[in-house]
Protein backbone atom coordinates (compact mmCIF):
# COMPACT_ATOMS: atom_id res chain seq x y z
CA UNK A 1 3.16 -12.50 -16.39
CA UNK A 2 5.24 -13.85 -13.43
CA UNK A 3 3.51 -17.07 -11.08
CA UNK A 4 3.17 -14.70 -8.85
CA UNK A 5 0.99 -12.08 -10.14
CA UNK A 6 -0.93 -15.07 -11.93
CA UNK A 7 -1.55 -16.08 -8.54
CA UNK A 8 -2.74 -12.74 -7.62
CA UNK A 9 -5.18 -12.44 -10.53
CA UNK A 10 -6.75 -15.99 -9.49
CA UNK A 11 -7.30 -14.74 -6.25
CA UNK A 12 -8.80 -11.45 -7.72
CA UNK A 13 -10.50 -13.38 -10.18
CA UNK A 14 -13.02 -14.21 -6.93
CA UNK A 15 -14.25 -10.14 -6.67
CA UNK A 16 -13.78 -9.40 -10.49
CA UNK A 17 -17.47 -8.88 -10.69
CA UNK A 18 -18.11 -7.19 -7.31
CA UNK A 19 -14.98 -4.71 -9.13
CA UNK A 20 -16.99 -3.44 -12.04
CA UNK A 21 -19.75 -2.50 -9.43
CA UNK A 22 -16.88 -0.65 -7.67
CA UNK A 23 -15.88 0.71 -10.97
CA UNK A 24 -18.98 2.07 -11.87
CA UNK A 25 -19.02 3.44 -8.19
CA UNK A 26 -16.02 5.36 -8.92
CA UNK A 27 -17.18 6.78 -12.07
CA UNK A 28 -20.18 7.96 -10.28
CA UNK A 29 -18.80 9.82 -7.52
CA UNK A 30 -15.51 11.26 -9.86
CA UNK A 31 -18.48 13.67 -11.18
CA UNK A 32 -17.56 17.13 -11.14
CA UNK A 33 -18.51 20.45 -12.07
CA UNK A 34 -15.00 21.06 -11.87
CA UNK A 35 -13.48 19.20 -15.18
CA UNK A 36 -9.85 19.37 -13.60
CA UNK A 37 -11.07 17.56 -10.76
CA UNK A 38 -12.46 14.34 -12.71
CA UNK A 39 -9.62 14.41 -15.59
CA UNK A 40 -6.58 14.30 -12.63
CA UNK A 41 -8.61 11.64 -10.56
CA UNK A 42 -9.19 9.30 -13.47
CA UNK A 43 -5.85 9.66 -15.07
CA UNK A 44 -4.17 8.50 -12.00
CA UNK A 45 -7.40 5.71 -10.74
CA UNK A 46 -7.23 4.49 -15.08
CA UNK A 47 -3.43 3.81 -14.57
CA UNK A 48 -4.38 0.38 -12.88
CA UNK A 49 -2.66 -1.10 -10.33
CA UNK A 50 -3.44 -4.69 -8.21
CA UNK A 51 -6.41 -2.51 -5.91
CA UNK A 52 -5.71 -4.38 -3.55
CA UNK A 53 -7.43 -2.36 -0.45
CA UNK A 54 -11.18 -2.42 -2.60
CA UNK A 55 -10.19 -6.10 -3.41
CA UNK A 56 -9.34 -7.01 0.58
CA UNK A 57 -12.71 -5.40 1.53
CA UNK A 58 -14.58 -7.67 -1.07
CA UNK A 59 -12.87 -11.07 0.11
CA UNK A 60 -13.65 -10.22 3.59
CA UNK A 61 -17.25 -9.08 2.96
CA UNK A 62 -17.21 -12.81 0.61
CA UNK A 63 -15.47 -14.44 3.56
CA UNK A 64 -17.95 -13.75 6.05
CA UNK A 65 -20.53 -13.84 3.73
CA UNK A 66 -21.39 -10.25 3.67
CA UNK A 67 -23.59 -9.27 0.10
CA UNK A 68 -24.98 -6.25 0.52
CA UNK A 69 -24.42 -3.01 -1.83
CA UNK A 70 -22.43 -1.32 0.59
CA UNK A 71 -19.37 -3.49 0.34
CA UNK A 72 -18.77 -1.78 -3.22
CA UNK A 73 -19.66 2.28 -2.09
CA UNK A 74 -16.72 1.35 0.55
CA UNK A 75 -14.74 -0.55 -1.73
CA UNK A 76 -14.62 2.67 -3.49
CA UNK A 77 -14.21 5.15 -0.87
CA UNK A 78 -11.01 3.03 0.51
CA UNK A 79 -9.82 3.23 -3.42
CA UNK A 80 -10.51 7.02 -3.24
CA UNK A 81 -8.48 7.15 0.03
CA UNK A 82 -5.52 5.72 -1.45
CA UNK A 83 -5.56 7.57 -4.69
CA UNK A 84 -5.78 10.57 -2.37
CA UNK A 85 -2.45 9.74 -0.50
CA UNK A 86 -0.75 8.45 -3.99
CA UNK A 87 -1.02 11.94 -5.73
CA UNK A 88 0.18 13.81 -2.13
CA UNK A 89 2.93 11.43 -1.64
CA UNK A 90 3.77 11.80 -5.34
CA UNK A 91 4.01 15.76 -4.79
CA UNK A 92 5.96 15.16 -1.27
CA UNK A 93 8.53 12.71 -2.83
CA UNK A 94 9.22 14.81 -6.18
CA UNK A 95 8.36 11.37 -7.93
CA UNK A 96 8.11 10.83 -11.32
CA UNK A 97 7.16 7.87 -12.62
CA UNK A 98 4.16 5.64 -11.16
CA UNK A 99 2.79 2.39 -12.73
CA UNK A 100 4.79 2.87 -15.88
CA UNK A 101 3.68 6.29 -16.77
CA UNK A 102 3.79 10.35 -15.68
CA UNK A 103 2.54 10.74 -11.95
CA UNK A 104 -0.21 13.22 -11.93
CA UNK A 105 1.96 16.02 -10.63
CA UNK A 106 4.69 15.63 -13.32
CA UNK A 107 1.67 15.73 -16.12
CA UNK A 108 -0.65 18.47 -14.17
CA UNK A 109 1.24 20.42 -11.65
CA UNK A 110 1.63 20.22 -7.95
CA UNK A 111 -1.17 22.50 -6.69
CA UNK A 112 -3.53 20.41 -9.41
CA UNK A 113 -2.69 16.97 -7.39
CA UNK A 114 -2.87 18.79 -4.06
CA UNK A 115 -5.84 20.04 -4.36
CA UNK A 116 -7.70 16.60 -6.40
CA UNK A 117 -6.26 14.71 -3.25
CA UNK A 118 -7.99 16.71 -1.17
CA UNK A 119 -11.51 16.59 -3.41
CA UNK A 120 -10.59 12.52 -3.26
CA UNK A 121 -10.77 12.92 0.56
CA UNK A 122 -13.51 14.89 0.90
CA UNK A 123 -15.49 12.79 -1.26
CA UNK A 124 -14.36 9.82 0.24
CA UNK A 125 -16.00 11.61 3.64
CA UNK A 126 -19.22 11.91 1.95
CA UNK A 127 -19.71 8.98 0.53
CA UNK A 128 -18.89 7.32 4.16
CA UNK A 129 -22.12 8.85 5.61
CA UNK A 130 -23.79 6.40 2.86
CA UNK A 131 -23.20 3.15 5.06
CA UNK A 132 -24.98 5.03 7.78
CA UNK A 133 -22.35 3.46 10.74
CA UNK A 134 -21.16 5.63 13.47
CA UNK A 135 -18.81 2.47 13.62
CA UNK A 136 -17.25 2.89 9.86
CA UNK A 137 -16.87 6.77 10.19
CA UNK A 138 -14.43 5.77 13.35
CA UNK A 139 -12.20 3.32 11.28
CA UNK A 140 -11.81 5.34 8.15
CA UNK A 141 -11.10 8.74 10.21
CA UNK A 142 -8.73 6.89 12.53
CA UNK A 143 -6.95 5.57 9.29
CA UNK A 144 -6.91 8.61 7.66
CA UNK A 145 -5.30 10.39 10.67
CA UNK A 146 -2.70 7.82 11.08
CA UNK A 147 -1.91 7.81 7.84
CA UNK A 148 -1.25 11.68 7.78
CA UNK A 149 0.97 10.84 11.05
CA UNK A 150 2.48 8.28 9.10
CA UNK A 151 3.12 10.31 6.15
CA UNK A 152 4.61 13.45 8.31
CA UNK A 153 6.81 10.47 10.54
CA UNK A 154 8.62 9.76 7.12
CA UNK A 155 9.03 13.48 6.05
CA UNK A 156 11.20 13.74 9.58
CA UNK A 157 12.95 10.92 8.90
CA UNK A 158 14.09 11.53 5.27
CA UNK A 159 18.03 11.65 5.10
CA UNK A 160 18.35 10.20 8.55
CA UNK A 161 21.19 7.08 8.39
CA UNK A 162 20.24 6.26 12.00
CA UNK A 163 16.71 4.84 11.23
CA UNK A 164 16.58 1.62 13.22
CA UNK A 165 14.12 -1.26 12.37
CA UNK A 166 11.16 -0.91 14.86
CA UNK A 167 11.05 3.09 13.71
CA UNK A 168 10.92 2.26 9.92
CA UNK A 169 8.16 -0.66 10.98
CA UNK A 170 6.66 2.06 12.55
CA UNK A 171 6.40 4.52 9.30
CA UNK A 172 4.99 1.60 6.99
CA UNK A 173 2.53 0.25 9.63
CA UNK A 174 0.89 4.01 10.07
CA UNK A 175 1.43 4.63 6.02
CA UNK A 176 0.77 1.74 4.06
CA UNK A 177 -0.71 -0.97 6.80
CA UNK A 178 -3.22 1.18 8.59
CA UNK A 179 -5.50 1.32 5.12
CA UNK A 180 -4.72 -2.38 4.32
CA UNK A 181 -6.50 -2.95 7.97
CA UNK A 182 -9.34 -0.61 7.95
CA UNK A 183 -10.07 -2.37 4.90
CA UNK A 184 -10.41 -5.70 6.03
CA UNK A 185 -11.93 -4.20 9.27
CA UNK A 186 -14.83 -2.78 7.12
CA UNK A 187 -15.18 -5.80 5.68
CA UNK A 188 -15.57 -7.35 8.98
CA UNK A 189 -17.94 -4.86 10.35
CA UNK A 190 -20.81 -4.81 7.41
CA UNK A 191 -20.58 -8.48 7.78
CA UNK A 192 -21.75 -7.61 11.58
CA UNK A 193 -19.00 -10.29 12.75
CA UNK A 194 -18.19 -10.25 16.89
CA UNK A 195 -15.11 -8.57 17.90
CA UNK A 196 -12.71 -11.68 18.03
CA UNK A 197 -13.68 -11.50 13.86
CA UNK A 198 -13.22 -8.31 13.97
CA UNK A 199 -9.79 -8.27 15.25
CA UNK A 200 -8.92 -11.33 13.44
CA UNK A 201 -9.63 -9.14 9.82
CA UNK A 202 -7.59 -5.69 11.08
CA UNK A 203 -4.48 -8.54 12.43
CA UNK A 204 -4.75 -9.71 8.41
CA UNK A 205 -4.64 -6.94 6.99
CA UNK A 206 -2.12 -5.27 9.44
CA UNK A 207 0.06 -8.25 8.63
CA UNK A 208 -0.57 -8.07 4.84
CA UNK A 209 0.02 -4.37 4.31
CA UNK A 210 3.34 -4.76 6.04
CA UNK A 211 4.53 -7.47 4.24
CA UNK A 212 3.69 -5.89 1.19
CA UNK A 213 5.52 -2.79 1.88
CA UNK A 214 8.60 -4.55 2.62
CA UNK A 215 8.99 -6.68 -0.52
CA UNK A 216 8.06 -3.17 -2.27
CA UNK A 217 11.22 -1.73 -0.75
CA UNK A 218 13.11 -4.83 -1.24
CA UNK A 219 12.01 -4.76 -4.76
CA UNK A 220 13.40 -1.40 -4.99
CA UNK A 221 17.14 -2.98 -5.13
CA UNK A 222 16.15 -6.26 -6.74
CA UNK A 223 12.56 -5.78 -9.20
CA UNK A 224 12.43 -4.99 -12.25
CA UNK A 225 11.75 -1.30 -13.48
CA UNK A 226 9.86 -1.66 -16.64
CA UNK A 227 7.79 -4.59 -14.51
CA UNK A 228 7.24 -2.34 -11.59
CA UNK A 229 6.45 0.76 -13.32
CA UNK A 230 8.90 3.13 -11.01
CA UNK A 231 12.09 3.86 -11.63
CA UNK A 232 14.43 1.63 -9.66
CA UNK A 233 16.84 3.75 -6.48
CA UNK A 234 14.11 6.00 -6.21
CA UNK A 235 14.06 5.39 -2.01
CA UNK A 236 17.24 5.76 -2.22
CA UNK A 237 17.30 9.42 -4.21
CA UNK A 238 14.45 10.56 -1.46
CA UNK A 239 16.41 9.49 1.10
CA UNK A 240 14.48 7.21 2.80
CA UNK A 241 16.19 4.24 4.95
CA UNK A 242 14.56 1.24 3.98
CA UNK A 243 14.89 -2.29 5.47
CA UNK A 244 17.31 -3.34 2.50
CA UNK A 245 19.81 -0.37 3.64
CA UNK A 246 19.12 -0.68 7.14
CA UNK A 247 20.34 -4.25 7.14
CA UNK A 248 23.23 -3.80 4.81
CA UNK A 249 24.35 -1.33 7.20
CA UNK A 250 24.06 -3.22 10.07
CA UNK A 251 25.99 -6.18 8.38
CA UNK A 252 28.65 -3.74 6.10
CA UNK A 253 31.83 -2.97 6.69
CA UNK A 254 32.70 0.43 8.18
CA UNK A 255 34.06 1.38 4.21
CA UNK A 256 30.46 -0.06 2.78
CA UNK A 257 28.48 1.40 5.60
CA UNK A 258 29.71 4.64 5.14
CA UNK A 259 29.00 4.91 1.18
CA UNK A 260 25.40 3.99 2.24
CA UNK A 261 25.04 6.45 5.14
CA UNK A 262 26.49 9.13 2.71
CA UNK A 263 23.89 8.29 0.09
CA UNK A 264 20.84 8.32 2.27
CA UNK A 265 22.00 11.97 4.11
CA UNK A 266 22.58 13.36 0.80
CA UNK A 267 20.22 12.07 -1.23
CA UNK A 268 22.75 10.61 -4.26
CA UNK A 269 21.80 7.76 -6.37
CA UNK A 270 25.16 8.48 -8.24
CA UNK A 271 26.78 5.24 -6.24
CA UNK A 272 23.66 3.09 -6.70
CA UNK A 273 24.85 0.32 -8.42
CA UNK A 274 28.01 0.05 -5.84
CA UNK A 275 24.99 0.28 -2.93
CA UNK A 276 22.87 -2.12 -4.76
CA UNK A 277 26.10 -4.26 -4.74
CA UNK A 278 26.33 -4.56 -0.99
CA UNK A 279 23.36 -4.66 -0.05
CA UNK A 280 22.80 -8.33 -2.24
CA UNK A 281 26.45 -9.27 -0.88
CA UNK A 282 25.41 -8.59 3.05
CA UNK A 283 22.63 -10.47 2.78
CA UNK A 284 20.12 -7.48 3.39
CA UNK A 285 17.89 -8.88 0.90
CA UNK A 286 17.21 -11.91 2.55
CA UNK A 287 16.70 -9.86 5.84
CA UNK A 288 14.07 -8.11 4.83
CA UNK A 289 12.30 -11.26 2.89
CA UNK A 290 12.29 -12.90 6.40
CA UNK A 291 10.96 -10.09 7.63
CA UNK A 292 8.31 -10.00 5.66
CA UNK A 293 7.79 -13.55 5.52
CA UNK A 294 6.90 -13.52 9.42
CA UNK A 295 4.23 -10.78 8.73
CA UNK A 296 2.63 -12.76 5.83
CA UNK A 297 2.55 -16.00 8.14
CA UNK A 298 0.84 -13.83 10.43
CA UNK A 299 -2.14 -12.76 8.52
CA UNK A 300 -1.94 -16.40 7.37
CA UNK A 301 -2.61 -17.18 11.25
CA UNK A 302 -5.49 -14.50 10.68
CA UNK A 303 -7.20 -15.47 8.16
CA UNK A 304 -7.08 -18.81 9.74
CA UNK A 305 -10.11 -17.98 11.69
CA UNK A 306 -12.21 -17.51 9.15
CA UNK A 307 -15.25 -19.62 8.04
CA UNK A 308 -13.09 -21.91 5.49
CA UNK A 309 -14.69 -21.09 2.00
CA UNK A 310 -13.22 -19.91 -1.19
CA UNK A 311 -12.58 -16.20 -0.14
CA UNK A 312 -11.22 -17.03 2.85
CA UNK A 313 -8.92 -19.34 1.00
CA UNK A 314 -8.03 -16.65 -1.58
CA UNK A 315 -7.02 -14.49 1.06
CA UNK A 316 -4.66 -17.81 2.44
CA UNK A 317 -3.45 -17.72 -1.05
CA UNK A 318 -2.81 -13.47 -1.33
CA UNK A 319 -0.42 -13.87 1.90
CA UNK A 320 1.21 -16.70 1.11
CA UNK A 321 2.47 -15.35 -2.51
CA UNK A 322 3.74 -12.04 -1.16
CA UNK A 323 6.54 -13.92 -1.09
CA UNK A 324 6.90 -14.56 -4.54
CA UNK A 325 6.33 -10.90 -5.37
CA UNK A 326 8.87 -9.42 -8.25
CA UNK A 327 6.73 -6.20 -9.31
């Protein structure tokens, strides 16, 4: 275990009991008459992962001192949301390999994942009406939609070299950030905080599902395979123009530049370890870690606001070690 994801598990350590009420949660509302439905969700909710969206929702809800039972039927809807987008995005991206084991499509089929991400959205609908908040339906259907947007923003800008900065920041902030915020905007909302609280959660979790998007990309030319579970060039084989590449480029020569345009309009990994090459000579690498250092120092500023206490701390603590992230 690296410091870094021993930090993460003290910081977890602080909802590990709200989590097995979660847990049970989830096993709950996985029932289905439909025995497809439950085996495909729980083979790819079992495979683990940090849960960090459930987790963010719990420290806020701890934070602002928030105990009521809703905080885990949310918990679990925002897990179901994400598991949802993980088994489309697995069919959209042709992947493979997730947490260290067959995606869901590779082991079931395509139309099976399609179709138990929908059922995991569906449910996840259902199970909103619980809370009984006009307020929470609005912040998980907003999500939702901009996640879709964000998901069909990438799609059109697969293969395309001439991805600038502000228009990839604008793919991760609708894909990965906008659930990282509605999270810690739930959390903010049971709590019944005012809206400067409010705001002060979604900025956090804005912040920290950015950052953690771009050290995930970063990590995709400098991690660890068998510690990150994925095979390694696998943004690069989709196509996608990443931070990493879209620095290199910037700071490549013409030669260099070229060999990475080629790769992300055609879609070949066959020149990966050349690419992976420049893009730790230019300096990309330490591009995108100041990038995402300024987004982690913002939901620092965030979290700052808080009622000091150890949740709020531990979310202090899950910002700050971003940083430090090498799977």
């Amino acid at each position: 275990m690296t410091a870094s994801s021993s930090s993460t598990a003290n910081v977890l350590s602080l909802v590990a009991s709200d989590m097995r009420e979660v847990d049970a949660v989830i096993a709950r509302r996985l029932d289905s008459g439909v025995p497809l439905v439950g085996e495909v969700s729980r083979y790819i909710i079992s495979a683990g992962g940090k849960r960090l969206r459930p987790a963010l929702l719990l420290l806020v809800c701890g934070a602002l001192g928030y105990q009521g039972t809703q905080r885990f039927n949310l918990a679990a809807v925002v897990e179901f949301i994400h598991t949802a987008t993980l088994l489309h995005d697995d069919v959209v991206d042709e992947s493979t390999l997730r947490r260290g084991r067959a995606t869901a499509n590779e082991s079931f089929g395509n139309p099976a994942s399609v179709l138990v991400g929908d059922f995991l959205y569906s449910r996840a609908f259902q199970m909103m009406l619980d809370a009984g908040q006009m307020r929470i339906m609005e912040i998980l259907a907003d999500a939702t939609n901009v996640i879709a947007e964000g998901e069909v923003l990438q799609l059109m800008n697969m293969h395309d070299a001439s991805l600038d900065e502000s228009g990839y920041l604008r793919v991760i902030r609708s894909k990965t950030a906008k659930l990282f915020e509605a999270s810690a905007r739930l959390g903010a909302v049971l709590a019944g905080a005012d809206s400067s609280v409010e705001q002060a959660c979604a900025s956090y979790g804005q912040a920290l599902g950015t950052a953690f998007q771009v050290i995930d990309d970063v990590l995709d030319y400098d991690g660890d395979a068998g510690e990150m579970g994925k095979n390694l060039g696998d943004d690069l084989r989709e196509g996608k123009a990443t931070l990493p590449l879209i620095a290199a480029m910037q700071r490549a020569t013409t030669p260099q530049s070229d060999i990475i345009r080629n790769a992300i309009e055609t879609g070949g990994a066959a020149q990966l370890d050349q690419i992976v090459s420049i893009v730790k000579q230019t300096g990309a690498l330490e591009v995108a870690r100041d990038a995402a250092a300024a987004e982690a120092q913002r939901a620092i500023d965030a979290a700052r606001l808080l009622p000091d206490n150890s949740y709020s701390r531990g979310l202090l603590q899950l910002a700050a070690q971003l940083l430090q992230r090498r799977s």
